[in-house]
PDB file of N, CA and C in Angstrom:
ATOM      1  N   UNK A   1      68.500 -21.268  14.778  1.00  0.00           N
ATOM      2  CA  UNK A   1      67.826 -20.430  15.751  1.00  0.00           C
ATOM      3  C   UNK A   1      66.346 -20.357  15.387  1.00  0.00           C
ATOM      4  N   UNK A   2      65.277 -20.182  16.314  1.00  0.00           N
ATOM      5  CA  UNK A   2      64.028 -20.306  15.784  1.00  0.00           C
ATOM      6  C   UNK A   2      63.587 -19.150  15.999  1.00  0.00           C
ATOM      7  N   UNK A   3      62.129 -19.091  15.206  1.00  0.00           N
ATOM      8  CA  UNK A   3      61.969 -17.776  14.624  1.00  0.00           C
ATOM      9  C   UNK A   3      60.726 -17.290  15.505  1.00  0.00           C
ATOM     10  N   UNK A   4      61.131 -15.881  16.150  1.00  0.00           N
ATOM     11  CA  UNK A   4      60.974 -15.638  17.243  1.00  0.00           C
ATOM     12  C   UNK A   4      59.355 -15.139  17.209  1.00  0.00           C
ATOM     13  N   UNK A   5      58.138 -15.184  15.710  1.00  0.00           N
ATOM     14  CA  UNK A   5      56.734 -15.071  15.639  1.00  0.00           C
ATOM     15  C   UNK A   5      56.493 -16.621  15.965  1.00  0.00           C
ATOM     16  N   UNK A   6      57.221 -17.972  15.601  1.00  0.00           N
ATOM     17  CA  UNK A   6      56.747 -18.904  15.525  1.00  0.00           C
ATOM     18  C   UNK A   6      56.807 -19.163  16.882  1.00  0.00           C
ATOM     19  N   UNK A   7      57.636 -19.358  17.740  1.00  0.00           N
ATOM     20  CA  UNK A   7      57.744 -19.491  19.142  1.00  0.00           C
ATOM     21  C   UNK A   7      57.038 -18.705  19.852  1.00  0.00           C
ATOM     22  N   UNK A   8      56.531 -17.275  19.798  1.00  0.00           N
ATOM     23  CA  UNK A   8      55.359 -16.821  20.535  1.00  0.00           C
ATOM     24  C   UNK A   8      54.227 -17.067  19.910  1.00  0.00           C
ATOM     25  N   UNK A   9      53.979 -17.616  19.300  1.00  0.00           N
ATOM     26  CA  UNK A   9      52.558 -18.268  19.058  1.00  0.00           C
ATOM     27  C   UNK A   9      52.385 -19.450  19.486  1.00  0.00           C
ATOM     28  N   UNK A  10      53.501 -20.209  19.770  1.00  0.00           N
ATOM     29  CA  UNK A  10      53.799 -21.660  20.649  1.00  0.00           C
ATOM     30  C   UNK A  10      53.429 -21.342  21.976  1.00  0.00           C
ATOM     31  N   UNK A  11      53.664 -20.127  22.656  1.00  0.00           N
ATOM     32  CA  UNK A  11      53.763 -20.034  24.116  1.00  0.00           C
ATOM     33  C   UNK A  11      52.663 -19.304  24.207  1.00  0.00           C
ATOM     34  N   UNK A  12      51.442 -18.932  23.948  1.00  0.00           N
ATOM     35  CA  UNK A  12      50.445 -17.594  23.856  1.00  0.00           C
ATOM     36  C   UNK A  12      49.691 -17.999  22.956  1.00  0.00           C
ATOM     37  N   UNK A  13      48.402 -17.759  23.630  1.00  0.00           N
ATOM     38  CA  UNK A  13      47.311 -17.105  22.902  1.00  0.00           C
ATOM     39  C   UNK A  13      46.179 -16.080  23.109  1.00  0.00           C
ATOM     40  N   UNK A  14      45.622 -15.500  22.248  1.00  0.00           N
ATOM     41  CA  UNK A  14      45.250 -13.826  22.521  1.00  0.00           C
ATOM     42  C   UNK A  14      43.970 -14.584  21.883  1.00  0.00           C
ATOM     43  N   UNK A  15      43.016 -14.086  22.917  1.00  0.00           N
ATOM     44  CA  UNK A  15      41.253 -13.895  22.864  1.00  0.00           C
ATOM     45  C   UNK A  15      40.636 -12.739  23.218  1.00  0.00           C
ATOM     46  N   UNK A  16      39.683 -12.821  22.890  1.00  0.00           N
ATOM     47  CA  UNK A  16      38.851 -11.875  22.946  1.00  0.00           C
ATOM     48  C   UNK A  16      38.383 -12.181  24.610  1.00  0.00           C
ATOM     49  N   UNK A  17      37.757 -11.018  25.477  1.00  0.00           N
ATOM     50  CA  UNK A  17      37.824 -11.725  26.723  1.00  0.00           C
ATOM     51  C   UNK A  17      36.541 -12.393  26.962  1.00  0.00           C
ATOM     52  N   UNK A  18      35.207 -11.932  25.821  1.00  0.00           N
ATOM     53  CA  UNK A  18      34.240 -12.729  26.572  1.00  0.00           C
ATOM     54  C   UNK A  18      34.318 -14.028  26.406  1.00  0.00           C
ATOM     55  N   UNK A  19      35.527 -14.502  25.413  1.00  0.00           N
ATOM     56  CA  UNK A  19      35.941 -15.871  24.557  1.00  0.00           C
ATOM     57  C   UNK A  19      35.937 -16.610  26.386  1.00  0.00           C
ATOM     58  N   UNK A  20      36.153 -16.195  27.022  1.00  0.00           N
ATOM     59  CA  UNK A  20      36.724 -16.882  28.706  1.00  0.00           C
ATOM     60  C   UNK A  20      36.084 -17.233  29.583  1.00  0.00           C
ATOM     61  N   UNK A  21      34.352 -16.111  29.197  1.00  0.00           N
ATOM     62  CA  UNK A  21      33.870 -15.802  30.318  1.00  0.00           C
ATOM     63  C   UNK A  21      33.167 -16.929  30.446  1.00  0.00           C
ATOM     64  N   UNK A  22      33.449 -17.609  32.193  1.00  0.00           N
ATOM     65  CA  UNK A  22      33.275 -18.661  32.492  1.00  0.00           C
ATOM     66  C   UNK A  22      34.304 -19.886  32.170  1.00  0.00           C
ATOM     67  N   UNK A  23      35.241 -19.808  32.001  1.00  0.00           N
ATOM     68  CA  UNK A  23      36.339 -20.772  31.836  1.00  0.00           C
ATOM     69  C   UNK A  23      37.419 -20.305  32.294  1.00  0.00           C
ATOM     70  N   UNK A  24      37.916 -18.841  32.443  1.00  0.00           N
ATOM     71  CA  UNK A  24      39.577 -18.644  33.147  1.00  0.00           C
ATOM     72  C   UNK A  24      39.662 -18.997  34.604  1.00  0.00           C
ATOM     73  N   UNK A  25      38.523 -19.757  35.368  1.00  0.00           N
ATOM     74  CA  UNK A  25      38.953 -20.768  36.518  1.00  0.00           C
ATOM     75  C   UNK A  25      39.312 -21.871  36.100  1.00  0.00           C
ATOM     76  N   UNK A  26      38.368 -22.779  35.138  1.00  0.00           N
ATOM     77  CA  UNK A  26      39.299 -23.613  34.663  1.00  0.00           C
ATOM     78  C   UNK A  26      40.377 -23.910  34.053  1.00  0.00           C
ATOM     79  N   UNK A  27      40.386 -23.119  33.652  1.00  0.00           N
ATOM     80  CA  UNK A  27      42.082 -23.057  33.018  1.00  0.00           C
ATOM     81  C   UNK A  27      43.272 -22.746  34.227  1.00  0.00           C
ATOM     82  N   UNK A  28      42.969 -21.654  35.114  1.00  0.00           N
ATOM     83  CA  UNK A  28      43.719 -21.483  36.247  1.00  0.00           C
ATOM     84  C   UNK A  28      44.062 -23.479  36.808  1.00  0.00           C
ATOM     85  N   UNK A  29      42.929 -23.985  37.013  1.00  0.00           N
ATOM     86  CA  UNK A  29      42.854 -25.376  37.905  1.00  0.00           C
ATOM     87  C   UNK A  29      43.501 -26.405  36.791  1.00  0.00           C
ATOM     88  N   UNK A  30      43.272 -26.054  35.657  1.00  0.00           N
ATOM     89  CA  UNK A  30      43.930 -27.617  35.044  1.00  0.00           C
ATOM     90  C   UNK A  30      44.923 -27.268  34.655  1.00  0.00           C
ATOM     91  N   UNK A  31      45.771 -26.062  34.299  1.00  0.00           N
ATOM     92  CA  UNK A  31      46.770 -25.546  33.169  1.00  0.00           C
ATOM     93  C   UNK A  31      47.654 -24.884  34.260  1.00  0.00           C
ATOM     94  N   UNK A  32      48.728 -25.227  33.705  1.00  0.00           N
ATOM     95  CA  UNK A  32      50.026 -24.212  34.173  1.00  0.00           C
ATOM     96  C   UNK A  32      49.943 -23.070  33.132  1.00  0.00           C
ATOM     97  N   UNK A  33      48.997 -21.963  33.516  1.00  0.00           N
ATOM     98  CA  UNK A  33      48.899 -21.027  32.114  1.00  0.00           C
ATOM     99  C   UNK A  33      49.012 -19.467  33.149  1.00  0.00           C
ATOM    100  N   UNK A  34      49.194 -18.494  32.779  1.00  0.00           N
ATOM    101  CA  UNK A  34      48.881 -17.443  33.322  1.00  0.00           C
ATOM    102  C   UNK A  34      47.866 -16.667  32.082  1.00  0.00           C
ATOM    103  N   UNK A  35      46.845 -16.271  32.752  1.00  0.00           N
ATOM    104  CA  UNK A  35      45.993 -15.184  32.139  1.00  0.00           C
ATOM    105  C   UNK A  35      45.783 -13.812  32.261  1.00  0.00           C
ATOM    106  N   UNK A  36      45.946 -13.085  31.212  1.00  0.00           N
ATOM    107  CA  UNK A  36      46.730 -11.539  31.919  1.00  0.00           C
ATOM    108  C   UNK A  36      45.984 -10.887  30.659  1.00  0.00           C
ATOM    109  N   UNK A  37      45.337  -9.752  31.397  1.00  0.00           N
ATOM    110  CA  UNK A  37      44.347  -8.794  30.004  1.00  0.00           C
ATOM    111  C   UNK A  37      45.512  -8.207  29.529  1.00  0.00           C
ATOM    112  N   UNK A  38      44.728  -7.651  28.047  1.00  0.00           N
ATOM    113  CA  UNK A  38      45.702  -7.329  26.928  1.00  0.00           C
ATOM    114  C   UNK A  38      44.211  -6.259  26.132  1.00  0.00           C
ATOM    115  N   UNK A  39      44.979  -5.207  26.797  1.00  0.00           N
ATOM    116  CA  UNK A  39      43.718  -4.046  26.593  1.00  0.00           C
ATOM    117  C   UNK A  39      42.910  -4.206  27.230  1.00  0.00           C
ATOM    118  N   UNK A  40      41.698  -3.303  26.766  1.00  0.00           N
ATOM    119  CA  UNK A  40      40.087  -3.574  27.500  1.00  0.00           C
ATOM    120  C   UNK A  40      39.640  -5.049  26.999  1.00  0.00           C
ATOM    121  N   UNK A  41      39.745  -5.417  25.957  1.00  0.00           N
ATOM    122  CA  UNK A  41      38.531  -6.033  25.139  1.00  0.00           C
ATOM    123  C   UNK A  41      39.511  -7.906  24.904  1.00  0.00           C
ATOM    124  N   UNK A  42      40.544  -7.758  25.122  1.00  0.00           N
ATOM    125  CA  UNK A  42      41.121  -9.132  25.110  1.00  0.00           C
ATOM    126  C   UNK A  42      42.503  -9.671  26.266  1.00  0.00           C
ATOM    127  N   UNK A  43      42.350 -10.778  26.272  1.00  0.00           N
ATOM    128  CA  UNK A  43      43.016 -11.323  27.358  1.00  0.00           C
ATOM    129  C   UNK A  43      44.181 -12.131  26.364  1.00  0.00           C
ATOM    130  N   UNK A  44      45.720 -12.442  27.257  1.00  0.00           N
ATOM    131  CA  UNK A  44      46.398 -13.048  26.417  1.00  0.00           C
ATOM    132  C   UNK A  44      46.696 -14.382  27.746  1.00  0.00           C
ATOM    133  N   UNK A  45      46.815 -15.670  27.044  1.00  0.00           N
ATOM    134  CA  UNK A  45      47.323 -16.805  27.977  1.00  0.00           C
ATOM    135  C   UNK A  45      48.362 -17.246  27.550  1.00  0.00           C
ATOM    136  N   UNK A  46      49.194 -17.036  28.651  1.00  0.00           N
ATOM    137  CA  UNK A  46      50.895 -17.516  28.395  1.00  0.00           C
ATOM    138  C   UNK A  46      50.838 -18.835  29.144  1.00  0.00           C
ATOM    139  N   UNK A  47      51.476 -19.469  28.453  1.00  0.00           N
ATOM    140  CA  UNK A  47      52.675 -20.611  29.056  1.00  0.00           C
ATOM    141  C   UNK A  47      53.306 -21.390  27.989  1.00  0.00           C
ATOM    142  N   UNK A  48      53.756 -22.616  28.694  1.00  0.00           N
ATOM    143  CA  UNK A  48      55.029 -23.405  27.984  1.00  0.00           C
ATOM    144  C   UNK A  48      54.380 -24.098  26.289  1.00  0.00           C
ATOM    145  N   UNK A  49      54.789 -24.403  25.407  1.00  0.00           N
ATOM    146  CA  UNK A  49      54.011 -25.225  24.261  1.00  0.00           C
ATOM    147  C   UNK A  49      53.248 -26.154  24.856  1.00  0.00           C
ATOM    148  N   UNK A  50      53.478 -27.270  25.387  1.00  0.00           N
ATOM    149  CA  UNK A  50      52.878 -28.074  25.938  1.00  0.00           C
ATOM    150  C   UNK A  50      51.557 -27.603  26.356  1.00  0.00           C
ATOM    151  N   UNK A  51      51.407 -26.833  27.287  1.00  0.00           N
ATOM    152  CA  UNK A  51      50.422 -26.111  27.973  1.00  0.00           C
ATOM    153  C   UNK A  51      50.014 -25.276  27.081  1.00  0.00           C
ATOM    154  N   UNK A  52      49.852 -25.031  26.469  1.00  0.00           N
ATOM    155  CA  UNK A  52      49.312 -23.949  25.610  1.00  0.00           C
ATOM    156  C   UNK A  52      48.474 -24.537  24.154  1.00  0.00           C
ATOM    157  N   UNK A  53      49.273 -25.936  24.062  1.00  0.00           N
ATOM    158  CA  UNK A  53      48.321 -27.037  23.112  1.00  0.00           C
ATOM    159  C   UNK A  53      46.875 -27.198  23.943  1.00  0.00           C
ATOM    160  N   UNK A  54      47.498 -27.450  24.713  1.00  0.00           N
ATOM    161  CA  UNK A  54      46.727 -28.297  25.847  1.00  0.00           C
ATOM    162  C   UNK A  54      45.435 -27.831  25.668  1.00  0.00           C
ATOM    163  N   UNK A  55      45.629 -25.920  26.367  1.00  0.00           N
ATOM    164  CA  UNK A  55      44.765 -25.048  26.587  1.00  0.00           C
ATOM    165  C   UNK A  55      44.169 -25.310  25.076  1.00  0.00           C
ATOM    166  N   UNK A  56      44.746 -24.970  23.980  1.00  0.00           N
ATOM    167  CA  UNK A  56      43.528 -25.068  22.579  1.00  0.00           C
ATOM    168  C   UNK A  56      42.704 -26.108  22.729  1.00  0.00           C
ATOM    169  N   UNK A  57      43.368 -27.356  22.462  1.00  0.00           N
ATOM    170  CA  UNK A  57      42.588 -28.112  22.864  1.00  0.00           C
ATOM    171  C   UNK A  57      41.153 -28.136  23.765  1.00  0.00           C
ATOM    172  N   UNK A  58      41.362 -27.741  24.742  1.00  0.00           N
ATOM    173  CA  UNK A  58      40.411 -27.742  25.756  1.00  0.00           C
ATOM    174  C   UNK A  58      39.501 -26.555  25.399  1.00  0.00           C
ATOM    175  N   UNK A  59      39.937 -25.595  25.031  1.00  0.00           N
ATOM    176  CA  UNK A  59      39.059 -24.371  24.433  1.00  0.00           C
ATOM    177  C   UNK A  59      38.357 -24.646  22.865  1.00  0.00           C
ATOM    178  N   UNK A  60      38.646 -25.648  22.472  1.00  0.00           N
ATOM    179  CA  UNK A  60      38.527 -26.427  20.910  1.00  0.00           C
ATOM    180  C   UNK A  60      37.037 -26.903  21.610  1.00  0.00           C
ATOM    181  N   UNK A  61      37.003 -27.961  22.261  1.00  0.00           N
ATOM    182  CA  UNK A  61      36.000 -28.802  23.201  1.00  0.00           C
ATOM    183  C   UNK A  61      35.250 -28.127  23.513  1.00  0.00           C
ATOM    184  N   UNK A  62      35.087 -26.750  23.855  1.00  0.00           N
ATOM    185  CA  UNK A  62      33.921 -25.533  24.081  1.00  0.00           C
ATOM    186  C   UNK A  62      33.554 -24.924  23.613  1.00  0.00           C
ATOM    187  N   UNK A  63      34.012 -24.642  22.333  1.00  0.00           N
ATOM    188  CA  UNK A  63      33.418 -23.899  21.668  1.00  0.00           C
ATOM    189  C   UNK A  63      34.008 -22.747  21.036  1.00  0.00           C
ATOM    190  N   UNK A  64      35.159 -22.318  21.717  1.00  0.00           N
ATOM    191  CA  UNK A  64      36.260 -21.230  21.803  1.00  0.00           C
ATOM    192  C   UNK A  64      37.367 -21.173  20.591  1.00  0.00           C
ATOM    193  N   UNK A  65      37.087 -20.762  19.379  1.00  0.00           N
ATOM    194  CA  UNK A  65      37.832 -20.949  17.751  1.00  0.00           C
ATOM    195  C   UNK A  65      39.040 -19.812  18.459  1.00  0.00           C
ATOM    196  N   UNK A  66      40.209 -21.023  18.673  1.00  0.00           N
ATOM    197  CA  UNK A  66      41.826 -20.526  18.613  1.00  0.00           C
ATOM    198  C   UNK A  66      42.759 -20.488  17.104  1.00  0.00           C
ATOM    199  N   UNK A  67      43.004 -19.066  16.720  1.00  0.00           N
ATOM    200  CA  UNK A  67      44.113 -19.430  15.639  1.00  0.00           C
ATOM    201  C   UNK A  67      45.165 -19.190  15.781  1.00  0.00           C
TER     202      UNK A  67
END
């Protein structure tokens, strides 16, 4: 059975929200991701592993430090 911190860190990642500002359209247009605030001050992006590499990746390329 897998271990249920390692798998939500597979499916999610939590930023800070100005980490976005100016990119959560692109991500809407290239990613099967949903983006959904998480408090005032940070946003969390869900989706599948796949998609959620993806998204680092692409946030890697801008500038945007995912851990």
């Amino acid at each position: 059975m897998p271990n249920a911190s390692r798998l939500r860190d597979s499916t999610q990642i939590v930023l800070p929200r100005e980490a976005l500002e100016g990119l959560e359209s692109q991500l809407d247009d290239e990613f099967t991701v949903t983006v959904v605030p998480e408090g005032e001050d940070y946003c969390r992006i869900i989706g599948s592993p796949v998609e959620i590499k993806a998204v680092s990746e692409f946030l890697a390329r801008r500038g945007v430090t995912v851990r």
